[in-house]
Protein backbone atom coordinates (compact mmCIF):
# COMPACT_ATOMS: atom_id res chain seq x y z
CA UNK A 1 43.02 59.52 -22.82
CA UNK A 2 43.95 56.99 -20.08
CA UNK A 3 47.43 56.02 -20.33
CA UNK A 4 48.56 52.13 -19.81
CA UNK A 5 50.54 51.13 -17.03
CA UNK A 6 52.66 48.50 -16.37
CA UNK A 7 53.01 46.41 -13.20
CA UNK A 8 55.95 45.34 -11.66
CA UNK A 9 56.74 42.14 -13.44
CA UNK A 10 56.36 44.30 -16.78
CA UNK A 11 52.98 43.24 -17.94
CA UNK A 12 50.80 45.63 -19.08
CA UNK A 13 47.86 46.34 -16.83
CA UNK A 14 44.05 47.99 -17.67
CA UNK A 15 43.81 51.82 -17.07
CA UNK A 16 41.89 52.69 -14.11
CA UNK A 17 38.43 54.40 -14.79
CA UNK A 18 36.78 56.24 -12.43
CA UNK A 19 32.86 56.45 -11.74
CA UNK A 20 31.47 59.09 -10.37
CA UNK A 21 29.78 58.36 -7.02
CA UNK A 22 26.17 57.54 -6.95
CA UNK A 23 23.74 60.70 -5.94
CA UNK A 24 23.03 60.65 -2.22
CA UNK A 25 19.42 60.40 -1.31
CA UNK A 26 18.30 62.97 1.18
CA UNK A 27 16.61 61.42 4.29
CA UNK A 28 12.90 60.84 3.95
CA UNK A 29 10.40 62.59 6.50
CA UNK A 30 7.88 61.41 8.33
CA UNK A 31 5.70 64.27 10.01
CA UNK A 32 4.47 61.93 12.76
CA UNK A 33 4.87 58.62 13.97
CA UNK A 34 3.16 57.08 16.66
CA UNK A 35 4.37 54.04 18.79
CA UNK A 36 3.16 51.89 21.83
CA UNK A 37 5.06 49.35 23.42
CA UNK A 38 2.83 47.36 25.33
CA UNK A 39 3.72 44.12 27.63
CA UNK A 40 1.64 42.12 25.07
CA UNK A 41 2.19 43.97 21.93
CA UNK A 42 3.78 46.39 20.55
CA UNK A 43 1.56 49.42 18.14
CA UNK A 44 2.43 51.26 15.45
CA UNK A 45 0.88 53.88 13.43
CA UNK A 46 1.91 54.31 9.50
CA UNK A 47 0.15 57.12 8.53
CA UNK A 48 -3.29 57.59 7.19
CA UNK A 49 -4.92 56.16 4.37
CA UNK A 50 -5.59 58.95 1.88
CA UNK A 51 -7.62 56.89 -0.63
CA UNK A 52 -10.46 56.37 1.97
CA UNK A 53 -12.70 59.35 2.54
CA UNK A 54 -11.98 60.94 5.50
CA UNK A 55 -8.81 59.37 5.62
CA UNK A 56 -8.43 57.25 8.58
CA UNK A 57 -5.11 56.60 10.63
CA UNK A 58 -3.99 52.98 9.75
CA UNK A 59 -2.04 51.14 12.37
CA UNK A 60 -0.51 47.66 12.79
CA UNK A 61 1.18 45.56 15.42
CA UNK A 62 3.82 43.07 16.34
CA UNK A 63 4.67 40.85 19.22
CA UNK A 64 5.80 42.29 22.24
CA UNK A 65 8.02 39.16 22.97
CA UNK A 66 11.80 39.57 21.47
CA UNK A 67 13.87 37.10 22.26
CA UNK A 68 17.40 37.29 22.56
CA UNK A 69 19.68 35.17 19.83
CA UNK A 70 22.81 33.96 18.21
CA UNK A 71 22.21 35.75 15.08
CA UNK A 72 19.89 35.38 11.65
CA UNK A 73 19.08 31.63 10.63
CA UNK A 74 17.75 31.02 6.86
CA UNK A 75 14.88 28.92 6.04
CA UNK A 76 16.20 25.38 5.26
CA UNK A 77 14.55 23.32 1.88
CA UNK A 78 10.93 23.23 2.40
CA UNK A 79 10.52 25.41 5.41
CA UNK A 80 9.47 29.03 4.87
CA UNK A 81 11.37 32.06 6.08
CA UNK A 82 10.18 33.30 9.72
CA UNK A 83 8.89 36.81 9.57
CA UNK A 84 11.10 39.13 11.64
CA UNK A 85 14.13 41.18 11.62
CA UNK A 86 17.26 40.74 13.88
CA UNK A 87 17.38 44.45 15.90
CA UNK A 88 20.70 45.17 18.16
CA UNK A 89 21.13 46.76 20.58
CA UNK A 90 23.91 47.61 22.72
CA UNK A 91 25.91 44.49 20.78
CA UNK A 92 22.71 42.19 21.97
CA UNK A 93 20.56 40.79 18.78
CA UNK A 94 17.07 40.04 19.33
CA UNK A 95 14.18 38.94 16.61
CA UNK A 96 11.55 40.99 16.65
CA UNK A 97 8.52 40.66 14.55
CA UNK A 98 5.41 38.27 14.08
CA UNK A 99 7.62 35.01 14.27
CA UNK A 100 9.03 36.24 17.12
CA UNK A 101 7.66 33.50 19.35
CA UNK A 102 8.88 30.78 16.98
CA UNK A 103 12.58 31.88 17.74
CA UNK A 104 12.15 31.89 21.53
CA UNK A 105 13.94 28.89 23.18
CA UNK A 106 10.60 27.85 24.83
CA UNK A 107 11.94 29.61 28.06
CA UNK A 108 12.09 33.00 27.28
CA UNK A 109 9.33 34.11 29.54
CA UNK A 110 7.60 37.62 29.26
CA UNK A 111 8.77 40.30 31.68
CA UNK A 112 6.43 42.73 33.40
CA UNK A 113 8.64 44.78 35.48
CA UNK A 114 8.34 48.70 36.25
CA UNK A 115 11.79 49.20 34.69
CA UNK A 116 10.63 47.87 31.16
CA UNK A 117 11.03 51.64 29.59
CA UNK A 118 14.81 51.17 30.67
CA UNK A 119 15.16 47.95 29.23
CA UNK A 120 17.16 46.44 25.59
CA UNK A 121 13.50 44.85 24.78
CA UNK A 122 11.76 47.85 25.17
CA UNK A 123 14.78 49.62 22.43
CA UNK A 124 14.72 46.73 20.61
CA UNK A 125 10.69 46.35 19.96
CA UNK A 126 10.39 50.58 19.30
CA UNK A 127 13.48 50.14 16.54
CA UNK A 128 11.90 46.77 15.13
CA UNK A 129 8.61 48.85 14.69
CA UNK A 130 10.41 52.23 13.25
CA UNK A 131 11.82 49.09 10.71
CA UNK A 132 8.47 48.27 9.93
CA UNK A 133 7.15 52.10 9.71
CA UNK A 134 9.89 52.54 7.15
CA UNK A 135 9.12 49.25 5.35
CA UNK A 136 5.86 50.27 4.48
CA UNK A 137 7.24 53.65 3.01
CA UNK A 138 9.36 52.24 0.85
CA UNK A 139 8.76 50.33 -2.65
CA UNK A 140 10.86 47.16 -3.46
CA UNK A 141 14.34 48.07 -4.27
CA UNK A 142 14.06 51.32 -3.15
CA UNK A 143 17.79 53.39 -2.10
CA UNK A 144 16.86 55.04 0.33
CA UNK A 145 18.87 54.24 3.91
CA UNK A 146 18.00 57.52 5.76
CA UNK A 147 14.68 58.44 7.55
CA UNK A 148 14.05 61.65 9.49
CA UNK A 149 10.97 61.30 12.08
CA UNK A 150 9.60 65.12 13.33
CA UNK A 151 7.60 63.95 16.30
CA UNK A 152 6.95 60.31 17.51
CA UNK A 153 4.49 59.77 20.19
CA UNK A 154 4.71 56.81 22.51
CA UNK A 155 3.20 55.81 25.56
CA UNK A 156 3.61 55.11 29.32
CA UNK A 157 1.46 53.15 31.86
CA UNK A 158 0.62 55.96 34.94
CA UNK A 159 2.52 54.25 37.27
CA UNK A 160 5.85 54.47 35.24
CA UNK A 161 4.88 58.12 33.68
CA UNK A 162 6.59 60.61 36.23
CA UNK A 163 9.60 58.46 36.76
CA UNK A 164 10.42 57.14 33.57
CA UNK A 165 9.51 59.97 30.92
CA UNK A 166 12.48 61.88 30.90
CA UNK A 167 14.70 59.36 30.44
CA UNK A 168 12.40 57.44 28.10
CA UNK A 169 12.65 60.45 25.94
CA UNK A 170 16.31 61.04 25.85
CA UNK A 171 16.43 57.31 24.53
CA UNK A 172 14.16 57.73 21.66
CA UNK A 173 15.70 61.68 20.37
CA UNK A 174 18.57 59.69 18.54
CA UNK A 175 19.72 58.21 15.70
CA UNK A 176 18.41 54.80 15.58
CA UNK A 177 20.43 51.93 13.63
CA UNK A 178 17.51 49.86 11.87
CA UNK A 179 17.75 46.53 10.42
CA UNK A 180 17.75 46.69 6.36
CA UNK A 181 14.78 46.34 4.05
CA UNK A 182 14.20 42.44 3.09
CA UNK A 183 15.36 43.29 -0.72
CA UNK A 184 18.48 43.65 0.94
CA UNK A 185 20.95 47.05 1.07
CA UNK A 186 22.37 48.49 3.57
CA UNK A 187 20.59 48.94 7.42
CA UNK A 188 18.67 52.18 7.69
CA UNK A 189 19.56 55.35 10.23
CA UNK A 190 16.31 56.53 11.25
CA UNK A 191 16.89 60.33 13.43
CA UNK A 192 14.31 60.78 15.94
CA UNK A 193 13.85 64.69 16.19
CA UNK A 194 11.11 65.15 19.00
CA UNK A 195 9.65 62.72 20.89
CA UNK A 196 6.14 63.12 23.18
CA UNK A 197 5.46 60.95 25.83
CA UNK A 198 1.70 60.50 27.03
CA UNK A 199 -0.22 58.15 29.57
CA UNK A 200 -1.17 55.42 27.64
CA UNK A 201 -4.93 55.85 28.35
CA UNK A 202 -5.05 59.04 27.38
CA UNK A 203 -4.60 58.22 23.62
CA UNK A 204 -8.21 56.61 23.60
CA UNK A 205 -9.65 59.17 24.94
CA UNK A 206 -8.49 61.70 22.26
CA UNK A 207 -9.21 59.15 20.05
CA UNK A 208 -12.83 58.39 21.05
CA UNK A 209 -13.27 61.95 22.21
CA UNK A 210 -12.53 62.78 18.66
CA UNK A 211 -15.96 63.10 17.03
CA UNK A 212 -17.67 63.55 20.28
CA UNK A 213 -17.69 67.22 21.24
CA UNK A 214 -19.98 66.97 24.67
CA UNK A 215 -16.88 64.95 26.05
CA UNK A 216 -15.31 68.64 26.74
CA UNK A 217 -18.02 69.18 29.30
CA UNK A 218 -18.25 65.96 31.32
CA UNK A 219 -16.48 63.64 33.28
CA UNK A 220 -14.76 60.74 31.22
CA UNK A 221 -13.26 57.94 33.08
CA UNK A 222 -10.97 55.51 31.16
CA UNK A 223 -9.96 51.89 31.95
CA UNK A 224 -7.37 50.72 29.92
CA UNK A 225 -6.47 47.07 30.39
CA UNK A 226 -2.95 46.28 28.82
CA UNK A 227 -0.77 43.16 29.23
CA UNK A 228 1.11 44.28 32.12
CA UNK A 229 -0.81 47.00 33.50
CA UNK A 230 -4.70 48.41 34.38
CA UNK A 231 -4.48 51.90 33.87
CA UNK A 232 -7.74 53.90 35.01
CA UNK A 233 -7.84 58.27 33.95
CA UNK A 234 -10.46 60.25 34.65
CA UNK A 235 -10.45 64.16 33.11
CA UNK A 236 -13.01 66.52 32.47
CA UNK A 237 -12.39 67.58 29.19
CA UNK A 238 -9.18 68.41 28.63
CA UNK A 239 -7.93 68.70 32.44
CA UNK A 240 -7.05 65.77 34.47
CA UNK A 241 -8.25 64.65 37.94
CA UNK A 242 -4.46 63.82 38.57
CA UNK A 243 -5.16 62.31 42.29
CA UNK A 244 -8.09 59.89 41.15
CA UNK A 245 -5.73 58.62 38.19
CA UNK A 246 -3.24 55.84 38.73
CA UNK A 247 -2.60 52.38 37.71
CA UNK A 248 -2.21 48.85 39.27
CA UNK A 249 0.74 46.82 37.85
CA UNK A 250 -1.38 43.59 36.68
CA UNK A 251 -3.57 43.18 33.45
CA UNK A 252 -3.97 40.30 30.77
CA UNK A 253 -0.97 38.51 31.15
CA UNK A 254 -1.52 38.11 34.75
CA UNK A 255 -4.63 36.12 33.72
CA UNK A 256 -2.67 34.10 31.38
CA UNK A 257 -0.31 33.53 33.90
CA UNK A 258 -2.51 32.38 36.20
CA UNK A 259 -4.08 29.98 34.02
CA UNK A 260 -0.96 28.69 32.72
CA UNK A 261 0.50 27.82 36.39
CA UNK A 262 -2.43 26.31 37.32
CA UNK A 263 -2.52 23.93 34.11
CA UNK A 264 1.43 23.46 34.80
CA UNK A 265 4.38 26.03 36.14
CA UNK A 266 6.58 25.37 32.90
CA UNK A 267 3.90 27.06 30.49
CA UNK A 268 3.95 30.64 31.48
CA UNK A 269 7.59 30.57 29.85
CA UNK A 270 5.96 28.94 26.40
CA UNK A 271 5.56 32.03 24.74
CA UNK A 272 3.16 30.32 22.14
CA UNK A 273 1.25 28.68 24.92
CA UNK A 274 0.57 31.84 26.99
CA UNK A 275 -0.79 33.54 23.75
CA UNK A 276 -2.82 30.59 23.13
CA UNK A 277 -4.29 31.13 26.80
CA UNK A 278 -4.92 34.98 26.43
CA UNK A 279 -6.79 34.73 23.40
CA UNK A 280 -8.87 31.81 24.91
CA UNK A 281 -9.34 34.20 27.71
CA UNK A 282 -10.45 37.12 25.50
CA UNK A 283 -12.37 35.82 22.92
CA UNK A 284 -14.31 33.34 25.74
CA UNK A 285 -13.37 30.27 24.14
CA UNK A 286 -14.64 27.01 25.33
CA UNK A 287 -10.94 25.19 25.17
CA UNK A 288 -6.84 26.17 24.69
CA UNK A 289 -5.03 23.68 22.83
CA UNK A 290 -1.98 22.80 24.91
CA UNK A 291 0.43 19.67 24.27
CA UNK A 292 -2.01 18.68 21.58
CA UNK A 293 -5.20 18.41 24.00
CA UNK A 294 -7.98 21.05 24.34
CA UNK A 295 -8.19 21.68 27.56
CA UNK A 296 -11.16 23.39 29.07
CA UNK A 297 -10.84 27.13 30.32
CA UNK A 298 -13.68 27.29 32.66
CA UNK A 299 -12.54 25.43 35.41
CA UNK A 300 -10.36 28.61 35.53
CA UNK A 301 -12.62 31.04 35.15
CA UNK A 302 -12.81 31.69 38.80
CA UNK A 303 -9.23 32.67 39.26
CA UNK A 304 -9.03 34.71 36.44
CA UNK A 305 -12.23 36.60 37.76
CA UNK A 306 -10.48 37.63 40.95
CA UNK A 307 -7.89 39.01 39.35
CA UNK A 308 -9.93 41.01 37.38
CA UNK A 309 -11.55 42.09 40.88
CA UNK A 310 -8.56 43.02 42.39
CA UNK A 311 -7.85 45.41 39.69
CA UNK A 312 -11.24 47.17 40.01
CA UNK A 313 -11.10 47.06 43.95
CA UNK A 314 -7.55 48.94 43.60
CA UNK A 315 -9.22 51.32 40.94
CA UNK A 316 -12.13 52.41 43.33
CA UNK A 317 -10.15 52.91 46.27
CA UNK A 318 -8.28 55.55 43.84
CA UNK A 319 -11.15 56.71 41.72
CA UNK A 320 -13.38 56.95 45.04
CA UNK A 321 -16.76 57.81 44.22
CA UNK A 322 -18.62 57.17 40.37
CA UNK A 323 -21.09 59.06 41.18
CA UNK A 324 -19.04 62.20 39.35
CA UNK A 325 -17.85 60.04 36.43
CA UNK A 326 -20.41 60.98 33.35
CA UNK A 327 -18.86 58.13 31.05
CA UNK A 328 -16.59 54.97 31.52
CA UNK A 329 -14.86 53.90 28.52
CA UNK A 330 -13.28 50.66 28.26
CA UNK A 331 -10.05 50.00 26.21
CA UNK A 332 -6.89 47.73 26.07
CA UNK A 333 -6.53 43.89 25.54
CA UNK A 334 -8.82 43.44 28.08
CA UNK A 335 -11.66 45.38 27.49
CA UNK A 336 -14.21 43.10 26.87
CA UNK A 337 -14.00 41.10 30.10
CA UNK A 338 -13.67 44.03 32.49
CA UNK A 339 -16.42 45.25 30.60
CA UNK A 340 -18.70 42.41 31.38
CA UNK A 341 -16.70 42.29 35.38
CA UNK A 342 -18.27 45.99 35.55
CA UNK A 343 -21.53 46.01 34.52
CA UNK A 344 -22.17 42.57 36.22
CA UNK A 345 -21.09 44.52 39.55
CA UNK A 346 -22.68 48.24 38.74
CA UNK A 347 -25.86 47.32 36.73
CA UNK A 348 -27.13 50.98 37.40
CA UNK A 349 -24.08 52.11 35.36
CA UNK A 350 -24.65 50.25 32.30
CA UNK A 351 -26.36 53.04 30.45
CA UNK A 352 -23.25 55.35 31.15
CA UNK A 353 -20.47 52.55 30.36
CA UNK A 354 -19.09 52.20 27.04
CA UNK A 355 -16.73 49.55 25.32
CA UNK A 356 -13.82 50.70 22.71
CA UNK A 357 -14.90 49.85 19.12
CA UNK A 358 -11.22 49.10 18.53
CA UNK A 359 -9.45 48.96 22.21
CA UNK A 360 -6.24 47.32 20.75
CA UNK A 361 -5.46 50.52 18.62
CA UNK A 362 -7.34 53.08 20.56
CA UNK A 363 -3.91 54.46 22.21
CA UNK A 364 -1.79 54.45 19.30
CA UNK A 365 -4.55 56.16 16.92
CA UNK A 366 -5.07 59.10 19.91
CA UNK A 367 -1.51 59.03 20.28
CA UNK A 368 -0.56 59.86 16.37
CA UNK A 369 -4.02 62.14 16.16
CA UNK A 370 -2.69 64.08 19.13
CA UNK A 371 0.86 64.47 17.48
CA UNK A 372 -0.51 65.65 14.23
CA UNK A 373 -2.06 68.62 16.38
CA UNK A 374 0.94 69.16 18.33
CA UNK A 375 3.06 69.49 14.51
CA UNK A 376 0.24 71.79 13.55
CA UNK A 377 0.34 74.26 16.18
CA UNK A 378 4.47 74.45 15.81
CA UNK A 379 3.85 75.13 12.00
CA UNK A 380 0.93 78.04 12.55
């Protein structure tokens, strides 16, 4: 029986009852994660969909634009809430998600810079996705706050791959603070046991490779054309031609760039504006819509074109001859136009060149297809 006590000015006072403490929920494990942060966007594998035969990998994306901010604003009567999360890092916040472009100032201009593994973006755009991973783990209302990953898999362009993998690494094998679940609670601590770390291009070649069994035998030649980066890999099955590989730090964005400048030098820091312009640029749209205007993309055509060029010039001069490559698959943001750049200039080749059925996800899907093997082989 709880006995009453009395404070100090003599009234009597309710016993104190004690609760026991609610049950801690063990972490929850993920096997394998797989995530890519590109200069354009940002991949992320979720595991595979077991109520479709054969049960293919499903993977989604995000912006890879996070700009940096004061901290969380709430949608105002009769505006809707922005999709995002607010991810810090190193006592910097930064909004990460599919709004992220609506939160920029307008001059928050995309970096492509060879020390992008090193930077707070590139932390804050992996933890925003291991938010979303979680997310779609979790029902509404759910408890849980810890995750434990056993192997992520992420990605490097070739140029950044020797320099930047150990160190990449050692960032990732941690504890990650994640921003809470939208139903609210507390934020999440997601542990990062073992991380891989691939060239990007090689996760569409596992990918595609992965119901093609001849590809062991020949020559396979991959262009992957990213945001930031053209990445070119050639291996014969499983072993790489390490000195015809490299990579040549301009892709998609450098297009959009261009454009952009050319229309006026303020837009390439419009983050909406330069999206605008890629997908013009990829899809092969007629007209962008900027300041309200269509405004007609061929007159630029030309300049985008010899960028393009430039890439495949500094490819050759690596790859050297084609005459050895069996089979040139095409992947990345830019697939599609380096696809049309390369059979326009190699006609012969056509027969032997081959276009990504899904080059925005190709990495990411080899990426988490190769992990699953590499958990498999630990476990046997």
């Amino acid at each position: 029986m709880s006995t009453i006590e009395k404070a100090p000015n003599g009234v009597p006072t309710l016993p104190k009852l004690s609760h026991p403490a609610p049950a801690q929920q063990p972490p929850l494990l993920i096997d394998i994660a797989a995530v890519d942060v590109g200069y354009f966007a940002t991949k992320y594998t979720v595991g595979r969909d077991v109520a479709k035969e054969g049960a293919p990998i499903l993977a989604r994306s995000i912006p890879s634009f996070c700009p940096l901010i004061d901290g969380a604003v709430s949608a105002g009567a009769g505006t809707s809430a922005l999709s995002g999360v607010v991810v810090e890092v190193n006592g910097s916040q930064f909004f990460v998600g599919p709004d992220s472009a609506i939160r920029g100032s307008g001059r928050n201009a995309r970096v492509v810079s060879d020390t992008y593994a090193d930077s707070e973006q590139y932390l804050a755009l992996f933890r925003g996705a291991l938010h979303y991973i979680c997310r779609e783990l979790l029902t509404p209302l759910s408890t849980v706050s810890k995750f434990t990953v056993k192997r992520i898999v992420v990605g490097l362009p070739l140029h950044t791959l020797s320099t930047k993998k150990d160190s990449l690494r050692s960032t990732l094998e941690a504890v990650h603070k994640v921003p809470a679940m939208p139903w609210g609670g507390p934020s999440l601590e997601v542990e990062v046991k073992s991380c891989t770390v691939l060239a990007q291009p090689q996760g569409a070649l596992v990918h595609h490779g992965a119901s093609i069994p001849h590809l062991r035998e020949q020559n396979t030649l991959v262009l992957d054309v990213g945001g930031g980066t053209f990445d070119w890999f050639l291996m014969h099955g499983k072993k790489v031609h390490y000195e015809r590989c490299g990579a040549y730090p301009k892709g998609t964005l450098e297009c959009a760039f261009a454009v952009c400048d050319r229309i006026h030098k303020s837009l390439r820091d419009d983050a909406e504006i330069v999206k605008r312009v890629d997908t013009a640029l990829r899809t092969r749209a007629s007209t962008v819509l900027i300041s309200g205007k269509q405004v007609q993309m061929a007159p630029f055509e030309p300049v985008v074109l010899a960028i393009l060029k430039e890439c495949v010039d500094r490819m050759l001069q690596s790859v050297q001859s084609l005459a050895s490559v069996d089979l040139i698959l095409f992947t990345g943001g830019g697939a599609r136009r380096l696809y049309e750049l390369m059979t326009a200039l190699f006609p012969e080749r056509q027969d032997t060149m081959q276009l990504d059925s899904d080059p925005v996800f190709s990495n990411v899907y080899g990426f988490h297809a190769l992990g699953e093997k590499m958990n498999d082989a630990k476990t046997s």
